[in-house]
N, C-alpha and C. Protein backbone atom coordinates (compact mmCIF):
# COMPACT_ATOMS: atom_id res chain seq x y z
N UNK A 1 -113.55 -18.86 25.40
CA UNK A 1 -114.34 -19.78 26.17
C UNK A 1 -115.69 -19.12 26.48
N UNK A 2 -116.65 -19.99 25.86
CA UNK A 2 -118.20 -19.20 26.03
C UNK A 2 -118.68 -20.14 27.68
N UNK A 3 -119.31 -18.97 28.49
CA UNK A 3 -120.31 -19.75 29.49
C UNK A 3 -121.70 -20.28 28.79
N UNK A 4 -122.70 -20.56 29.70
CA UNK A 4 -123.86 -21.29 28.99
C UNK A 4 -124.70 -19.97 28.61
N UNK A 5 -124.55 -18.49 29.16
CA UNK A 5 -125.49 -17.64 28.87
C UNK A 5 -125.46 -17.52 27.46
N UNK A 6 -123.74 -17.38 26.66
CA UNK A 6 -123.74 -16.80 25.74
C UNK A 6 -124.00 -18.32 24.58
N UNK A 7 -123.82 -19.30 25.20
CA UNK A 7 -123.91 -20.65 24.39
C UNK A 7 -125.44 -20.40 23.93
N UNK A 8 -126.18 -20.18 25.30
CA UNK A 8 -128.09 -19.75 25.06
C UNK A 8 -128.02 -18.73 23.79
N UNK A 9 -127.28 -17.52 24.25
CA UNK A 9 -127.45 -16.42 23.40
C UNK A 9 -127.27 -16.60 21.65
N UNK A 10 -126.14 -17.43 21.57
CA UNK A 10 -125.52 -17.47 20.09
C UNK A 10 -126.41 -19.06 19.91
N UNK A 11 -126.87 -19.77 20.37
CA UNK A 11 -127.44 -20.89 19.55
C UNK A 11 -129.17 -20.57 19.66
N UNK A 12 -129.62 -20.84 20.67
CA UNK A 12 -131.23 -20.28 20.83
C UNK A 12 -131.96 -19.02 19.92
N UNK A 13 -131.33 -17.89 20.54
CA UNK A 13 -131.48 -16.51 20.15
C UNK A 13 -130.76 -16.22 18.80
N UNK A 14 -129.81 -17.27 18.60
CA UNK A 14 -129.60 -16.63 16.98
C UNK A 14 -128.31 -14.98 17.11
N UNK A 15 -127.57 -15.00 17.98
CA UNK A 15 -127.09 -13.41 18.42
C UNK A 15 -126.00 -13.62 17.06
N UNK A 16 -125.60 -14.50 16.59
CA UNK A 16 -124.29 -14.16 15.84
C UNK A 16 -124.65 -14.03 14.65
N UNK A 17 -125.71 -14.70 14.37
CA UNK A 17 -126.51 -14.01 12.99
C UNK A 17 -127.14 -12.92 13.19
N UNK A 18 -127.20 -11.63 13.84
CA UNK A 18 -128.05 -10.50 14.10
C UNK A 18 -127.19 -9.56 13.29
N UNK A 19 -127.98 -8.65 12.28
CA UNK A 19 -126.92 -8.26 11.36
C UNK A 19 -127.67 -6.76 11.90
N UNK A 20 -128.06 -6.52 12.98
CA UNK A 20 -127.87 -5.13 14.04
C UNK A 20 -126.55 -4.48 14.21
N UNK A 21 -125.82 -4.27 14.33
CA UNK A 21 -124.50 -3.86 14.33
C UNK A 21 -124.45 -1.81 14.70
N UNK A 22 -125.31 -1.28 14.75
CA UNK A 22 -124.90 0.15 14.98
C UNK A 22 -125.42 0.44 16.31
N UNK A 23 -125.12 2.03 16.86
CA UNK A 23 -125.43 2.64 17.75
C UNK A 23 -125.61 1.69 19.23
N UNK A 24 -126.87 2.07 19.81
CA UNK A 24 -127.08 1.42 20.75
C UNK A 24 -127.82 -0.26 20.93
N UNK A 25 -128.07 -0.15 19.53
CA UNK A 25 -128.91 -1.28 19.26
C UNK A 25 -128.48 -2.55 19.97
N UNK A 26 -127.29 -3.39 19.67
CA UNK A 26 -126.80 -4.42 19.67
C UNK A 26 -127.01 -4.56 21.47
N UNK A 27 -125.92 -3.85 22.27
CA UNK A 27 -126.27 -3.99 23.25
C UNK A 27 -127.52 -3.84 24.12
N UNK A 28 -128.62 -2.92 23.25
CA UNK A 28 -130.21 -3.49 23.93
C UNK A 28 -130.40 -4.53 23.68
N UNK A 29 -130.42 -5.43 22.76
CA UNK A 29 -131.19 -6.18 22.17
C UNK A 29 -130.23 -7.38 22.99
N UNK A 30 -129.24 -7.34 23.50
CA UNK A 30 -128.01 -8.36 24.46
C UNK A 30 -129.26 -8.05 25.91
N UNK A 31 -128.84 -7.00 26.22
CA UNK A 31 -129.96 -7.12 27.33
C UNK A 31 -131.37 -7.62 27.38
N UNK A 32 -132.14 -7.74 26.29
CA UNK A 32 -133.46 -8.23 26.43
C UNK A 32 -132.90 -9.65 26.35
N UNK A 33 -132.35 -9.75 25.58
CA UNK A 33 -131.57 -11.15 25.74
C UNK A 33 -131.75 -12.14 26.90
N UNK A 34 -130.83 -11.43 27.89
CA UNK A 34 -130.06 -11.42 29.14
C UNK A 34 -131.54 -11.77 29.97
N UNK A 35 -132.48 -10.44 29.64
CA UNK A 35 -133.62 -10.62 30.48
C UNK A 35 -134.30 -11.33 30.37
N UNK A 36 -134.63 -12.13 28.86
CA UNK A 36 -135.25 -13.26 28.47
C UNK A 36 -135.14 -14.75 29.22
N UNK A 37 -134.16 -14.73 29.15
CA UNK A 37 -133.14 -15.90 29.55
C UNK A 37 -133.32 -16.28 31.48
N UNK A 38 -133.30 -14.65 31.69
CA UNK A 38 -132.72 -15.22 33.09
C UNK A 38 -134.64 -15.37 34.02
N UNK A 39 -135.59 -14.78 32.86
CA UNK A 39 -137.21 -14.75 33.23
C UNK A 39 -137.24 -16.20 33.41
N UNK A 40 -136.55 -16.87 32.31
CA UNK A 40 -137.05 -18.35 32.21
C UNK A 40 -136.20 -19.12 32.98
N UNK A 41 -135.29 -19.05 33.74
CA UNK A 41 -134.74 -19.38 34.23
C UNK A 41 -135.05 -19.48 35.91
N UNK A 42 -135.79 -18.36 36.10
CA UNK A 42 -135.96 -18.29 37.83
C UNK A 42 -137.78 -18.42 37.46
N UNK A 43 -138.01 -18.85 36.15
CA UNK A 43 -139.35 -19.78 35.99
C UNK A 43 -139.38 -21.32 36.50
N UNK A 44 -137.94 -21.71 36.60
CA UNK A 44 -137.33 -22.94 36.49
C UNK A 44 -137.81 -23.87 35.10
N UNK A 45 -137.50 -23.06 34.21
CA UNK A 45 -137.38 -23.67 33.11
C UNK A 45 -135.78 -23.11 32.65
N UNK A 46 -135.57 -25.12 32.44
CA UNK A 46 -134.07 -24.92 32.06
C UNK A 46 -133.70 -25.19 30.53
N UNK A 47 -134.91 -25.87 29.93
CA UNK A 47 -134.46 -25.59 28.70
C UNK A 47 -135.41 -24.35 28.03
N UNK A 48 -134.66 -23.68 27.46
CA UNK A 48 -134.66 -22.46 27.13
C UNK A 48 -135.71 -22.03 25.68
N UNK A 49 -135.02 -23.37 24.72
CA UNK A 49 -135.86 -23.38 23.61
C UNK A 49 -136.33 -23.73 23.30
N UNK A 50 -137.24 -24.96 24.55
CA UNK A 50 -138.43 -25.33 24.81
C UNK A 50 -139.42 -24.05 25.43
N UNK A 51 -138.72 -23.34 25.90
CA UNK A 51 -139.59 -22.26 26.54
C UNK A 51 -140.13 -21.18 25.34
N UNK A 52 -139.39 -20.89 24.89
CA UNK A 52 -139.54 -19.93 23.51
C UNK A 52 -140.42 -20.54 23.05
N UNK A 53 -140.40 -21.72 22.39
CA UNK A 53 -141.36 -22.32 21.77
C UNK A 53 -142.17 -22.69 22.17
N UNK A 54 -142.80 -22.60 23.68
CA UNK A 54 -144.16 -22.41 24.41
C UNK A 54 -144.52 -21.27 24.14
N UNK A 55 -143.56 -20.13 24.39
CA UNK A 55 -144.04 -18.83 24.53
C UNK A 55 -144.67 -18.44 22.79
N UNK A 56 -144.89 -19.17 21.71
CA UNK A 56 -145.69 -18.44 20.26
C UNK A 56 -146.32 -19.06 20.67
N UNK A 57 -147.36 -19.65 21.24
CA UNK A 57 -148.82 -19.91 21.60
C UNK A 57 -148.71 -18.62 22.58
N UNK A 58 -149.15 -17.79 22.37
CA UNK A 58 -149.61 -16.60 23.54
C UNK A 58 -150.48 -16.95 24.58
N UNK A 59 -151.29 -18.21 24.25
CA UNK A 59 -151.97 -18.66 25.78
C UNK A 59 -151.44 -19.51 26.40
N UNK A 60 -150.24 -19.65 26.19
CA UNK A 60 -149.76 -20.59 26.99
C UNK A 60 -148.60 -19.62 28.18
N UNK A 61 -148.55 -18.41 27.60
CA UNK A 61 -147.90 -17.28 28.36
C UNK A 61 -147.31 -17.52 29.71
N UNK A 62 -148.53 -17.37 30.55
CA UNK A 62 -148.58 -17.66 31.92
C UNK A 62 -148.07 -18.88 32.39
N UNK A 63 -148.48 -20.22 31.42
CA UNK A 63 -147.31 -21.65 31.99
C UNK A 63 -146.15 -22.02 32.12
N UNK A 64 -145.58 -20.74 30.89
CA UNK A 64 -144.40 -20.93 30.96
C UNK A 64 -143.70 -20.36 32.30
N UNK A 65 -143.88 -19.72 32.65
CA UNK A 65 -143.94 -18.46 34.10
C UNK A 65 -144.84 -19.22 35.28
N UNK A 66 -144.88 -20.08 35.31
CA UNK A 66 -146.25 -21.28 36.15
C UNK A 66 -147.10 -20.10 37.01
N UNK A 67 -147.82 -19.25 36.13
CA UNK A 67 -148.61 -18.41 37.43
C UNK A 67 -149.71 -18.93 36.47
C-alpha cells in the first residue's frame, strides 16, 4: 500500500524507472525527492506536476514559491 508521497515519487519523479541503484546514491536522490515535494507543498501547491513544470521556465522560480 503506497501513501500519496510515494504515489508523487513513482509517478511525477519517475523513482521506479531510476536505474541509480548503488552506494549512497538512491537514497540521496529519495531525499531530494522528499525535499522537492514537501518545498511545494508548504508553497501550497498541491499539484505537484504542475509545479515542476512551472519550475523549467527558471523565471517563473519565485511563483512557484509565491515570494
Amino acid at each position: 500500500m503506497e501513501n500519496r508521497l510515494h504515489w508523487v515519487r513513482d509517478v511525477t519523479f519517475r523513482e521506479d524507472s531510476s536505474q541509480v541503484r548503488t552506494g549512497a546514491a538512491p537514497r540521496a536522490l529519495a531525499s531530494f525527492r522528499n525535499l522537492a515535494i514537501s518545498t511545494m507543498r508548504l508553497a501550497d501547491r498541491a499539484n505537484i506536476a504542475h509545479a515542476r513544470r512551472d519550475l523549467l521556465n527558471r523565471t517563473d522560480t519565485f511563483a512557484v514559491y509565491n515570494i
